[in-house]
PDB file of N, CA and C in Angstrom:
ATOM      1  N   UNK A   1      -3.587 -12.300   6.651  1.00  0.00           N
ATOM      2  CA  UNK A   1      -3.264 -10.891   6.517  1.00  0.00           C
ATOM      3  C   UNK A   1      -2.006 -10.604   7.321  1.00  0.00           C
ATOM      4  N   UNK A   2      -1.122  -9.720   7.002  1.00  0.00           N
ATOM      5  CA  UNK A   2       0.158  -9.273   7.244  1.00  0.00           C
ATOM      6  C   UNK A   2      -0.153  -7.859   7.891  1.00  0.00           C
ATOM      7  N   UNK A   3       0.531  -7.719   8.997  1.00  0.00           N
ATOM      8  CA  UNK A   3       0.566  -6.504   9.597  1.00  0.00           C
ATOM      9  C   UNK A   3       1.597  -5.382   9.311  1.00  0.00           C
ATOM     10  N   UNK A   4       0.989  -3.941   9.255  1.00  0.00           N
ATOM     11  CA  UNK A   4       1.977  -2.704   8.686  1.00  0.00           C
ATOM     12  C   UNK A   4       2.828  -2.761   9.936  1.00  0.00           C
ATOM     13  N   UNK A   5       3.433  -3.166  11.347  1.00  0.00           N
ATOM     14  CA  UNK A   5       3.959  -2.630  12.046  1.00  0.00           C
ATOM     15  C   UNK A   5       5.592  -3.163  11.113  1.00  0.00           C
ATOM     16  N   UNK A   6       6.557  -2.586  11.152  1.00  0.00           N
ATOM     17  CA  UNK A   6       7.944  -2.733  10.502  1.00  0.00           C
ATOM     18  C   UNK A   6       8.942  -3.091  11.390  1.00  0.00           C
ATOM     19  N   UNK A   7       9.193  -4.391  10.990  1.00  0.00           N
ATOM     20  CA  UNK A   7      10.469  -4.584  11.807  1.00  0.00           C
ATOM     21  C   UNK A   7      11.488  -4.351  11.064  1.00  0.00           C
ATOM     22  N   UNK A   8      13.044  -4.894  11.973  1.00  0.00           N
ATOM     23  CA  UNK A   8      14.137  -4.910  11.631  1.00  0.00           C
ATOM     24  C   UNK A   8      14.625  -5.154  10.305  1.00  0.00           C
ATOM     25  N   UNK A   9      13.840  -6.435   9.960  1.00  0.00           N
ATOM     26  CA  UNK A   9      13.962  -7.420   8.282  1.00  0.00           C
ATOM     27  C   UNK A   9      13.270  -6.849   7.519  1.00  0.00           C
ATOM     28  N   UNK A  10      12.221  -6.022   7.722  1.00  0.00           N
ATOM     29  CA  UNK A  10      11.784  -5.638   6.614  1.00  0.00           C
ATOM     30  C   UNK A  10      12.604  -5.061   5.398  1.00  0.00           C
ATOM     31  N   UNK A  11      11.877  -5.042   3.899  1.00  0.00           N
ATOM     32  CA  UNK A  11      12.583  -4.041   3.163  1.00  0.00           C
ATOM     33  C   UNK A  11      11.543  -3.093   3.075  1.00  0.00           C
ATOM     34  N   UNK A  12      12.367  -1.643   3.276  1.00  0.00           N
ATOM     35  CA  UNK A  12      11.126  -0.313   3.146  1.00  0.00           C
ATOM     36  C   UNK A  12      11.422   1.003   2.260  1.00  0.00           C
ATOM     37  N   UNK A  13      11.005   1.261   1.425  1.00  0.00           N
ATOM     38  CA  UNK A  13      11.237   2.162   0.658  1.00  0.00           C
ATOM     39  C   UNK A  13      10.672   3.528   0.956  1.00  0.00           C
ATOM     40  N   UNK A  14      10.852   3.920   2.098  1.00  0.00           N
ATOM     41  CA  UNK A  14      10.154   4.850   2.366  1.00  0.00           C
ATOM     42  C   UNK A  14      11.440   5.840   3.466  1.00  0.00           C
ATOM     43  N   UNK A  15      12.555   5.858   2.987  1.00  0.00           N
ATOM     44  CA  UNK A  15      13.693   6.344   4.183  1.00  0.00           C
ATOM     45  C   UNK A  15      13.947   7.860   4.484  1.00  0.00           C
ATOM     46  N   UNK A  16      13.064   8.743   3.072  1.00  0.00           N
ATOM     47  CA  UNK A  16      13.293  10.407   3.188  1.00  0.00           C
ATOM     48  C   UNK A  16      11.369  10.478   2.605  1.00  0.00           C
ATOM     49  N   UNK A  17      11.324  11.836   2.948  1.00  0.00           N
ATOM     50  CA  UNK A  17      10.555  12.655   2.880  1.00  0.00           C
ATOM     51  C   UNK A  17      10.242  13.232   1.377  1.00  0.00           C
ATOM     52  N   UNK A  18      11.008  12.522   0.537  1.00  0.00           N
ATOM     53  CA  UNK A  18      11.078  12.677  -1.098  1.00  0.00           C
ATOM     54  C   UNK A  18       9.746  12.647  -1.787  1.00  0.00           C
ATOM     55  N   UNK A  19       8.685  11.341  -0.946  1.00  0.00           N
ATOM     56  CA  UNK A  19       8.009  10.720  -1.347  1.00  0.00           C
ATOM     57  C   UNK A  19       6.724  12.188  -1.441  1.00  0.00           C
ATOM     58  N   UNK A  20       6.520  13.070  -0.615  1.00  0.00           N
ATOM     59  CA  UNK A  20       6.009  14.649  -1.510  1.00  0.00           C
ATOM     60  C   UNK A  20       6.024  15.447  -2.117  1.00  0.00           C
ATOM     61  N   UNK A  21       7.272  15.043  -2.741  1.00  0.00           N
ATOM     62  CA  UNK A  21       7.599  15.743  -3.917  1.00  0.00           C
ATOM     63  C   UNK A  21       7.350  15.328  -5.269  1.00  0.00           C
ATOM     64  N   UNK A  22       6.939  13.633  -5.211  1.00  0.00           N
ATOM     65  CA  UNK A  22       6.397  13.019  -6.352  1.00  0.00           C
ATOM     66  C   UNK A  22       5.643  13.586  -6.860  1.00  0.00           C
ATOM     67  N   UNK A  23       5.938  13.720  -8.132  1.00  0.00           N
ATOM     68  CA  UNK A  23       5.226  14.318  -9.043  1.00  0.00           C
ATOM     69  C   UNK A  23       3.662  13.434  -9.734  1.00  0.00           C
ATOM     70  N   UNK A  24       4.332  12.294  -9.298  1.00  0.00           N
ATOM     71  CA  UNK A  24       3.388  11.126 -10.270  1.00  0.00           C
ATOM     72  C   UNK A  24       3.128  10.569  -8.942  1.00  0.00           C
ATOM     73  N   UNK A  25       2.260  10.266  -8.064  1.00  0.00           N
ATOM     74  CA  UNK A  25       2.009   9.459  -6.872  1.00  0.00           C
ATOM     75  C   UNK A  25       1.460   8.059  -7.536  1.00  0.00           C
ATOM     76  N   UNK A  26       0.370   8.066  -8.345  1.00  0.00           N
ATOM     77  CA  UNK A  26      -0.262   7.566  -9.006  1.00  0.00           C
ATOM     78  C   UNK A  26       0.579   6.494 -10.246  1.00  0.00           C
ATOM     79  N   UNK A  27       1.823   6.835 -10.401  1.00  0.00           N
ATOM     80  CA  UNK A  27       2.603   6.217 -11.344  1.00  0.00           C
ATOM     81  C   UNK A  27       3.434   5.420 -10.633  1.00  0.00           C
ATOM     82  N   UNK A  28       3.660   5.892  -9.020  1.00  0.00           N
ATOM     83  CA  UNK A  28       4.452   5.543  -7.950  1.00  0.00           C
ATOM     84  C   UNK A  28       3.934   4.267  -7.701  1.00  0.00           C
ATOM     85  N   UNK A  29       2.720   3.830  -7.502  1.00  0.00           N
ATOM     86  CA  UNK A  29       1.792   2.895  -7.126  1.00  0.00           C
ATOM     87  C   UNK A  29       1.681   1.981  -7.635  1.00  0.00           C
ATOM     88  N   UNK A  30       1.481   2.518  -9.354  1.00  0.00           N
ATOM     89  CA  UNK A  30       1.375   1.476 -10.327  1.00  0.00           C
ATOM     90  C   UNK A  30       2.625   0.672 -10.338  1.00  0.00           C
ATOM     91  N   UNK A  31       3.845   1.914 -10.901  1.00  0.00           N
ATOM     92  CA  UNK A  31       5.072   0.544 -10.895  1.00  0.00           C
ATOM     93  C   UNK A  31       5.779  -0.275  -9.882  1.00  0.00           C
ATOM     94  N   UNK A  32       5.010  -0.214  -8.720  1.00  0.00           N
ATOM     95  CA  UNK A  32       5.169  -0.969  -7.370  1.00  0.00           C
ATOM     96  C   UNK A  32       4.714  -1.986  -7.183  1.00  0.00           C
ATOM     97  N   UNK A  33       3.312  -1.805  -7.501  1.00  0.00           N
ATOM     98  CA  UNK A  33       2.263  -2.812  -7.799  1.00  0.00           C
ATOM     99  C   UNK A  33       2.736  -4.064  -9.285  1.00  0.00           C
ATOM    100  N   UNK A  34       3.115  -3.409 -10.536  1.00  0.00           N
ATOM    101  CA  UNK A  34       3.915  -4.063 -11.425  1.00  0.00           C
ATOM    102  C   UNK A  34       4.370  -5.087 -11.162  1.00  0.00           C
ATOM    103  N   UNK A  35       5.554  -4.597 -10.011  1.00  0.00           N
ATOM    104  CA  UNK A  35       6.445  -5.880  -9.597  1.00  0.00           C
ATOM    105  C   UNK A  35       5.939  -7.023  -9.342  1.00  0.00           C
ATOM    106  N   UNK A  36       4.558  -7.043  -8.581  1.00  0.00           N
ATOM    107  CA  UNK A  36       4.365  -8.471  -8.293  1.00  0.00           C
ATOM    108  C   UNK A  36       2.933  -8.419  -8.156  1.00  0.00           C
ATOM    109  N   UNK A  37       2.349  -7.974  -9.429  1.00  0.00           N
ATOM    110  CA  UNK A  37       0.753  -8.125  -9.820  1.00  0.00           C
ATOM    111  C   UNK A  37      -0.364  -8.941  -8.820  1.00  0.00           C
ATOM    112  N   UNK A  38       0.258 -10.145  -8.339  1.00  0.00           N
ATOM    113  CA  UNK A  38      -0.620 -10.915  -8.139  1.00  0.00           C
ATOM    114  C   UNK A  38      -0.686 -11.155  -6.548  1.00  0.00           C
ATOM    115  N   UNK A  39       0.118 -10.103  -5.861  1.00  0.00           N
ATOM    116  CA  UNK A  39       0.397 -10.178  -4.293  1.00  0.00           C
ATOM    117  C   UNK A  39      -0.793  -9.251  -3.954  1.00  0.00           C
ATOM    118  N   UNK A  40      -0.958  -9.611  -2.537  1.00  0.00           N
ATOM    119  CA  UNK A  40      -1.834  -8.792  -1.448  1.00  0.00           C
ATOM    120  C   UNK A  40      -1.232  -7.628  -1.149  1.00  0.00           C
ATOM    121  N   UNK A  41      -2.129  -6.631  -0.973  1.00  0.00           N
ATOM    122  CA  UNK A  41      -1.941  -5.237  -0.738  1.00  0.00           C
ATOM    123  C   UNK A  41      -2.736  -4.583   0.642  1.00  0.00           C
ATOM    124  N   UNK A  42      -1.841  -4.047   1.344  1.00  0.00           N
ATOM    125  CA  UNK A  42      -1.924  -3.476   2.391  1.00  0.00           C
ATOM    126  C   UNK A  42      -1.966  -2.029   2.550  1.00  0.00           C
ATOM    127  N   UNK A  43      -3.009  -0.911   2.618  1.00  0.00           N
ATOM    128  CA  UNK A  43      -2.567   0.127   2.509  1.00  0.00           C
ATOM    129  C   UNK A  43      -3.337   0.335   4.129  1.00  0.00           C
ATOM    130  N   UNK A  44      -2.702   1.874   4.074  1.00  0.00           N
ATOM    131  CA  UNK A  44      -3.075   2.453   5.571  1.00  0.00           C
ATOM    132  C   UNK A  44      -2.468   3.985   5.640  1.00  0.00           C
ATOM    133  N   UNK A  45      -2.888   4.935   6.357  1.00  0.00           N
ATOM    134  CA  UNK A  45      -2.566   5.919   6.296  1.00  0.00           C
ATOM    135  C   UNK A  45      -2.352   6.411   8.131  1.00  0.00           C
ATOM    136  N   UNK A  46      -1.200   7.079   8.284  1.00  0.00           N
ATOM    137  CA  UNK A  46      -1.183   7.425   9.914  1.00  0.00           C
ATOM    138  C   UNK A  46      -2.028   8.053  10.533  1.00  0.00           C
ATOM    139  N   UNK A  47      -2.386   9.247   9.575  1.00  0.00           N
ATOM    140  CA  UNK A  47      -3.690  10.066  10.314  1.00  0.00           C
ATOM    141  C   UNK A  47      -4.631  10.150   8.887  1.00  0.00           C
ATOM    142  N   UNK A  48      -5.823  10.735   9.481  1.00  0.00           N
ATOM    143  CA  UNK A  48      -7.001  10.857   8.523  1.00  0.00           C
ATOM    144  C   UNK A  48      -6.874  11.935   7.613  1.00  0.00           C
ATOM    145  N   UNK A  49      -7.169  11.725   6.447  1.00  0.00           N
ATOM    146  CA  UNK A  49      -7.047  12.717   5.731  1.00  0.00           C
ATOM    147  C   UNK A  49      -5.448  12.988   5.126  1.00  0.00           C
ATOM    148  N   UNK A  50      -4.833  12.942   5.459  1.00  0.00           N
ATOM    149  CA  UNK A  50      -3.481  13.281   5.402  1.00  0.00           C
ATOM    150  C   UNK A  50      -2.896  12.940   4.126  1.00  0.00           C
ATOM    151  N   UNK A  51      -1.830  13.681   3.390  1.00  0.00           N
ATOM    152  CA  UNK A  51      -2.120  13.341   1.883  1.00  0.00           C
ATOM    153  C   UNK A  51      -0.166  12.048   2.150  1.00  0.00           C
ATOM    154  N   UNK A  52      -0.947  11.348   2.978  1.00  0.00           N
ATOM    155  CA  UNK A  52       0.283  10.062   2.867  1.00  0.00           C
ATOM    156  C   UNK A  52       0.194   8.981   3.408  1.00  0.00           C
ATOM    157  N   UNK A  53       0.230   8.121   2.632  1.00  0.00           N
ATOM    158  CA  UNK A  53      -0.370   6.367   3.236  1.00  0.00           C
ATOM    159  C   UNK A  53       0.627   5.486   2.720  1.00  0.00           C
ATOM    160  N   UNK A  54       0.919   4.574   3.604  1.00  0.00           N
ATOM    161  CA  UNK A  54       1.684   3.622   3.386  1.00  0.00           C
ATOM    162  C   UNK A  54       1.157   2.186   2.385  1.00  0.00           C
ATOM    163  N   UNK A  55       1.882   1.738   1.472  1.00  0.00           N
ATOM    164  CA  UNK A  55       1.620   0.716   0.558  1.00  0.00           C
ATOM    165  C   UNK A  55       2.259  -0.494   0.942  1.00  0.00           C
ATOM    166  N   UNK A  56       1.665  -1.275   1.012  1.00  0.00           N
ATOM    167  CA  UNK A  56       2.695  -2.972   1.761  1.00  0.00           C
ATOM    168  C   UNK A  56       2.403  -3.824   1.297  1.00  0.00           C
ATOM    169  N   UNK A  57       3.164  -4.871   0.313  1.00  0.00           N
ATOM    170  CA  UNK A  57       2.590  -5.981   0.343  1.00  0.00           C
ATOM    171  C   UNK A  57       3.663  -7.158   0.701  1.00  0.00           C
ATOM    172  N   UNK A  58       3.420  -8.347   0.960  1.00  0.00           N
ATOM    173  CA  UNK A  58       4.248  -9.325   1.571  1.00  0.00           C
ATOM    174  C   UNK A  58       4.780 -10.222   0.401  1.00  0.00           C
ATOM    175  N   UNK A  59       6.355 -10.788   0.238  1.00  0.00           N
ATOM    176  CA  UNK A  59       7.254 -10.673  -0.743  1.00  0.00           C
ATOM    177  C   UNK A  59       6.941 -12.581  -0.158  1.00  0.00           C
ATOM    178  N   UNK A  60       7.510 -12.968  -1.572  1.00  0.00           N
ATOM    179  CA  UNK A  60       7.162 -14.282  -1.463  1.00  0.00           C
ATOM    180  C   UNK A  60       8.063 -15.266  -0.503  1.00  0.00           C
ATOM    181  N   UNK A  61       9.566 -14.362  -0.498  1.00  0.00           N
ATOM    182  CA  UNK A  61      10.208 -15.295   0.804  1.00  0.00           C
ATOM    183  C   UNK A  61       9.917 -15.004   2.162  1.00  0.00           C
ATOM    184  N   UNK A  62       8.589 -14.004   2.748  1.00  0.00           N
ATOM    185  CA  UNK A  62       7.886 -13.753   4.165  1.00  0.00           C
ATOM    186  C   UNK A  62       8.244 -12.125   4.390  1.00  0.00           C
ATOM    187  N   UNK A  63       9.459 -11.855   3.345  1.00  0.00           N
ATOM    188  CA  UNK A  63       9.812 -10.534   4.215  1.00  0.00           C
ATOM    189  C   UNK A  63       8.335  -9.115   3.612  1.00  0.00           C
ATOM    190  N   UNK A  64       8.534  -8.314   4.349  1.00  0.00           N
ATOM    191  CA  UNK A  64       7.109  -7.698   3.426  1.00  0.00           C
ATOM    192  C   UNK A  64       8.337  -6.157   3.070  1.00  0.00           C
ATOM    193  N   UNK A  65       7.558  -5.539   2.021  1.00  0.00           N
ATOM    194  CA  UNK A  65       7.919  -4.540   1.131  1.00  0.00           C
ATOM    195  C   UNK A  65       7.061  -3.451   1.275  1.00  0.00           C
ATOM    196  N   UNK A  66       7.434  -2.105   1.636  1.00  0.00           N
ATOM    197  CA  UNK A  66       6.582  -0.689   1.742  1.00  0.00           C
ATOM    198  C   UNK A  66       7.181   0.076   1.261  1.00  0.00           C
ATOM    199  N   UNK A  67       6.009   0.800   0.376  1.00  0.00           N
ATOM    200  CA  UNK A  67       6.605   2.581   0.274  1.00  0.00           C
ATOM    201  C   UNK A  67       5.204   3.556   0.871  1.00  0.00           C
ATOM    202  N   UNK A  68       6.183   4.614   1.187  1.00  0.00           N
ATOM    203  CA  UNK A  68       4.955   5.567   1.337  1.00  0.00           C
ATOM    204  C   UNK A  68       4.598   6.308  -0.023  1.00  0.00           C
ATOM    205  N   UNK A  69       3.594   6.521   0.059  1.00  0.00           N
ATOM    206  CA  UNK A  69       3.212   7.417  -1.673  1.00  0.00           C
ATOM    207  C   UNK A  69       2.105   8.803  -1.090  1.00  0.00           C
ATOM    208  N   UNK A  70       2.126  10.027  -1.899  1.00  0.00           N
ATOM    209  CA  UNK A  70       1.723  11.136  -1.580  1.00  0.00           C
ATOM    210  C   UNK A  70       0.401  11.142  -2.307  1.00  0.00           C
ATOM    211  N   UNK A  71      -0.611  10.114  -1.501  1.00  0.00           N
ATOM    212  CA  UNK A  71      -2.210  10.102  -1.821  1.00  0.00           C
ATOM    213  C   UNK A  71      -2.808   9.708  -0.879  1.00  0.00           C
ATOM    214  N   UNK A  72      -3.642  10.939  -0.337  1.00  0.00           N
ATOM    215  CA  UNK A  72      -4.744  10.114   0.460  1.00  0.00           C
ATOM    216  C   UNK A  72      -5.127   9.133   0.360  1.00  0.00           C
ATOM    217  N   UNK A  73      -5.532   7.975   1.736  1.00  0.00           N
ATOM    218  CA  UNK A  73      -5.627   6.935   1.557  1.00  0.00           C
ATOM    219  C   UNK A  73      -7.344   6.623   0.205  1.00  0.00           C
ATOM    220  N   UNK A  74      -7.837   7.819   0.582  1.00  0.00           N
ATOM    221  CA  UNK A  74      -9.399   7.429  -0.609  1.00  0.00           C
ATOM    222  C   UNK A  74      -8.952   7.410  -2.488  1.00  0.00           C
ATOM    223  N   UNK A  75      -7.607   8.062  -2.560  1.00  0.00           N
ATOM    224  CA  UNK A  75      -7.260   8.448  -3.545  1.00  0.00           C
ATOM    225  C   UNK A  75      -6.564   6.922  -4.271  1.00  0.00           C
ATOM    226  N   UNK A  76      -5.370   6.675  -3.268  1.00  0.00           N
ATOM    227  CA  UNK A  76      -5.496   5.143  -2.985  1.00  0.00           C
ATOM    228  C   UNK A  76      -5.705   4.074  -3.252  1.00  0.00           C
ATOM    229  N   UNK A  77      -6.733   3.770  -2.438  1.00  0.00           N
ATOM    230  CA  UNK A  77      -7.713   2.879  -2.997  1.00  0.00           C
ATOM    231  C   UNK A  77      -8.667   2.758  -3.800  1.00  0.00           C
ATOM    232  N   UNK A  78      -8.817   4.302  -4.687  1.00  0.00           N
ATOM    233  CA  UNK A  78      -8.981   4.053  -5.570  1.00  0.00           C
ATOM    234  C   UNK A  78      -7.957   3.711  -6.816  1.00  0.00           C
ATOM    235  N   UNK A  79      -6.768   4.429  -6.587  1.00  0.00           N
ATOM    236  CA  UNK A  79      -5.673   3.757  -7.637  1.00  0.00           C
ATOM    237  C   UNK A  79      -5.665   2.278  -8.112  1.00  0.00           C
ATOM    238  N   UNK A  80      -5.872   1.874  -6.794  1.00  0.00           N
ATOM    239  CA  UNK A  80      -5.499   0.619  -6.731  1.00  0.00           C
ATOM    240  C   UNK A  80      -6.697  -0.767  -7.454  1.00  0.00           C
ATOM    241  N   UNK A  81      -8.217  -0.007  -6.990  1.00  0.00           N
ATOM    242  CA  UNK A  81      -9.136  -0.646  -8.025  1.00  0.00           C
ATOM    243  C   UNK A  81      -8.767  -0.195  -9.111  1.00  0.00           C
ATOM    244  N   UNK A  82      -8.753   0.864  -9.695  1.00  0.00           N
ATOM    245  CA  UNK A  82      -8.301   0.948 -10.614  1.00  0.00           C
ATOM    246  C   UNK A  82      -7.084  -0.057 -11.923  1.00  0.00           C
ATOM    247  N   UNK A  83      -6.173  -0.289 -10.815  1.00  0.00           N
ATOM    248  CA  UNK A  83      -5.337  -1.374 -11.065  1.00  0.00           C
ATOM    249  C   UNK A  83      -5.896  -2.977 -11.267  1.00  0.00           C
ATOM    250  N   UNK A  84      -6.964  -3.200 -11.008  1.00  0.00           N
ATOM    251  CA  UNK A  84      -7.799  -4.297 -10.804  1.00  0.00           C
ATOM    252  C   UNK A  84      -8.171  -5.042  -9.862  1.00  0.00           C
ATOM    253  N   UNK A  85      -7.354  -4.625  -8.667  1.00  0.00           N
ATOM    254  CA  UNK A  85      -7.754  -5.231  -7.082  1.00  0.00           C
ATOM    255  C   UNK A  85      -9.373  -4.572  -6.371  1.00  0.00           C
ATOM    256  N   UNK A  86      -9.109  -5.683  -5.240  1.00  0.00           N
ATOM    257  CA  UNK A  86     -10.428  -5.800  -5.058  1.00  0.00           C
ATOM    258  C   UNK A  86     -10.092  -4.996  -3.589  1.00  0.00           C
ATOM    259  N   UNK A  87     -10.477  -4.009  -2.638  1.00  0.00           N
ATOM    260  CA  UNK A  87     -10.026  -3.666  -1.622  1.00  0.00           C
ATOM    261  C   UNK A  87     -11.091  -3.632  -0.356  1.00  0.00           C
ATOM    262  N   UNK A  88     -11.099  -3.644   0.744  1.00  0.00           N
ATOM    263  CA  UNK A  88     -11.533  -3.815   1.712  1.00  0.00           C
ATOM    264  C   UNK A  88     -11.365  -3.567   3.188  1.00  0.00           C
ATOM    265  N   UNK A  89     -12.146  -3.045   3.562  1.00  0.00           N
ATOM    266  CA  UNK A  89     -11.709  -3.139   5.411  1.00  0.00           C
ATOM    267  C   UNK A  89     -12.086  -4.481   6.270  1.00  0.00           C
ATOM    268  N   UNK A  90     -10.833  -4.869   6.974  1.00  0.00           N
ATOM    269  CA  UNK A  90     -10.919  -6.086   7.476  1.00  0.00           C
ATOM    270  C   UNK A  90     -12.073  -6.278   8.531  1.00  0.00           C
ATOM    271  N   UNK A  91     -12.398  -7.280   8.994  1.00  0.00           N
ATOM    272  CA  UNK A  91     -13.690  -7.534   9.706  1.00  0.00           C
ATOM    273  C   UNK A  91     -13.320  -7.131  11.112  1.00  0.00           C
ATOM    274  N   UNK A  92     -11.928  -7.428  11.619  1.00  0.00           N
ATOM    275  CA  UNK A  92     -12.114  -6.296  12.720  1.00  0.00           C
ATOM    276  C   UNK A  92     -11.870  -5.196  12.830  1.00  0.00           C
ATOM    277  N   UNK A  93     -12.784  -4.501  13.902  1.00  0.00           N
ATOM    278  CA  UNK A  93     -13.172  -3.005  13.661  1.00  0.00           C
ATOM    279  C   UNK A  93     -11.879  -2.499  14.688  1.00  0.00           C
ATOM    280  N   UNK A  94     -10.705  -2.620  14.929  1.00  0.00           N
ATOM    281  CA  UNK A  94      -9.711  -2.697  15.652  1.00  0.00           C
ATOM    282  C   UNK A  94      -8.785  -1.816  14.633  1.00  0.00           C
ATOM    283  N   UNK A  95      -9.154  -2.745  13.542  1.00  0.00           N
ATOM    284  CA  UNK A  95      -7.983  -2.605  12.117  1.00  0.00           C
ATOM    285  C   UNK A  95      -8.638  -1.688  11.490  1.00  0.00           C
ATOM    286  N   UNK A  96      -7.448  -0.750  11.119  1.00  0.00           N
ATOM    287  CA  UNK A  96      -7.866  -0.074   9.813  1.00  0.00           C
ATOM    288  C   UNK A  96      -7.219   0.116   9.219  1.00  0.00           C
ATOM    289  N   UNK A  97      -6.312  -0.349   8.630  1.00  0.00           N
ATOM    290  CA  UNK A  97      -5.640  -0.979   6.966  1.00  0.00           C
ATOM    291  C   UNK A  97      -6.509  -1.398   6.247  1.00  0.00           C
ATOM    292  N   UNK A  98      -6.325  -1.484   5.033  1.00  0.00           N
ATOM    293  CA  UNK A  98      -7.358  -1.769   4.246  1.00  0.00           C
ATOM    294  C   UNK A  98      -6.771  -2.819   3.387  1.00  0.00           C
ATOM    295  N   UNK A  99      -7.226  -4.050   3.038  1.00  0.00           N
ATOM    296  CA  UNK A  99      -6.829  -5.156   2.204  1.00  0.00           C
ATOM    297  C   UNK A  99      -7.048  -4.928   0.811  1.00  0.00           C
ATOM    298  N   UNK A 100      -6.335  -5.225  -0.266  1.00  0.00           N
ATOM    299  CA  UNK A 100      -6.368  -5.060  -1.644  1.00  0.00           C
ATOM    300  C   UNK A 100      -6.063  -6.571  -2.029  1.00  0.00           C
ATOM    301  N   UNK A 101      -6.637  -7.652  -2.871  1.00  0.00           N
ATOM    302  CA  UNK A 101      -6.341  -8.519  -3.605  1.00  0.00           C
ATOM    303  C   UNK A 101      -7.127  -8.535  -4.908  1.00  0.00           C
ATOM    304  N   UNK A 102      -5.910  -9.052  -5.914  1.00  0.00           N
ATOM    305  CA  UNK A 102      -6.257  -8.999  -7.304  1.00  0.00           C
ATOM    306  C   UNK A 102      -7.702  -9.502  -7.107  1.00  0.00           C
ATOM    307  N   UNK A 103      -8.026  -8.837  -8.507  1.00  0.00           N
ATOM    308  CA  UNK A 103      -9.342  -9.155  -9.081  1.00  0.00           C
ATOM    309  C   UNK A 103      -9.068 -10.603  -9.903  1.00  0.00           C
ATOM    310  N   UNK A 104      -9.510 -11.456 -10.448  1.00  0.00           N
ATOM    311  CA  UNK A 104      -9.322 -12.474 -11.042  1.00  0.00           C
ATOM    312  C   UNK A 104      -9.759 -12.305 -12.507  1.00  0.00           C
ATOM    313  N   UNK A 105      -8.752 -12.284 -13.540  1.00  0.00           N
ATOM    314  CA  UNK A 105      -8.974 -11.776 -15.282  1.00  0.00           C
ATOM    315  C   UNK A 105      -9.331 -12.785 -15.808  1.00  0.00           C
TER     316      UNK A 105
END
């Protein structure tokens, strides 16, 4: 598992405040997810409830990739089963990101 903290190398799509004005949050997700169907997914949200959570997953040359999207994290993870992943809270109770990996078709 890959951690949300962001360094320097990262790439992050998340640089303005645009991301509440999306009209489609839900469409935001999907064609993110698109790109690389078969990667691990990292979501997490800063505070509870809050209608904005960060999406991450790690790019095949190590660097990892985020956007923020305007859905509660429950909204989320459900998008994201939806999409066919399988999602989860990690076994330590430290963490609370939540893991997403494909479902297997």
């Amino acid at each position: 598992m890959f951690s949300l903290r962001k360094e320097n190398n990262d790439s992050v799509r998340n640089d303005t405040p645009e991301f509440k004005k999306d009209p489609n949050p839900k469409g935001t997700v999907k064609s993110f997810v698109a790109e690389s169907p078969s990667a691990k997914y990292i979501l997490d949200s800063p505070k509870r409830d809050t209608v904005e959570a960060d999406l991450c997953r790690q790019e095949p040359d190590g660097s990892k990739r985020c956007i923020k999207v305007a859905l509660q994290s429950r909204a989320l993870f459900s998008t994201m089963q939806s999409l066919g992943f399988y999602c989860a809270l990690p076994f330590d109770p430290k963490h609370t990101e939540i893991e997403c990996t494909p479902m297997p078709k």
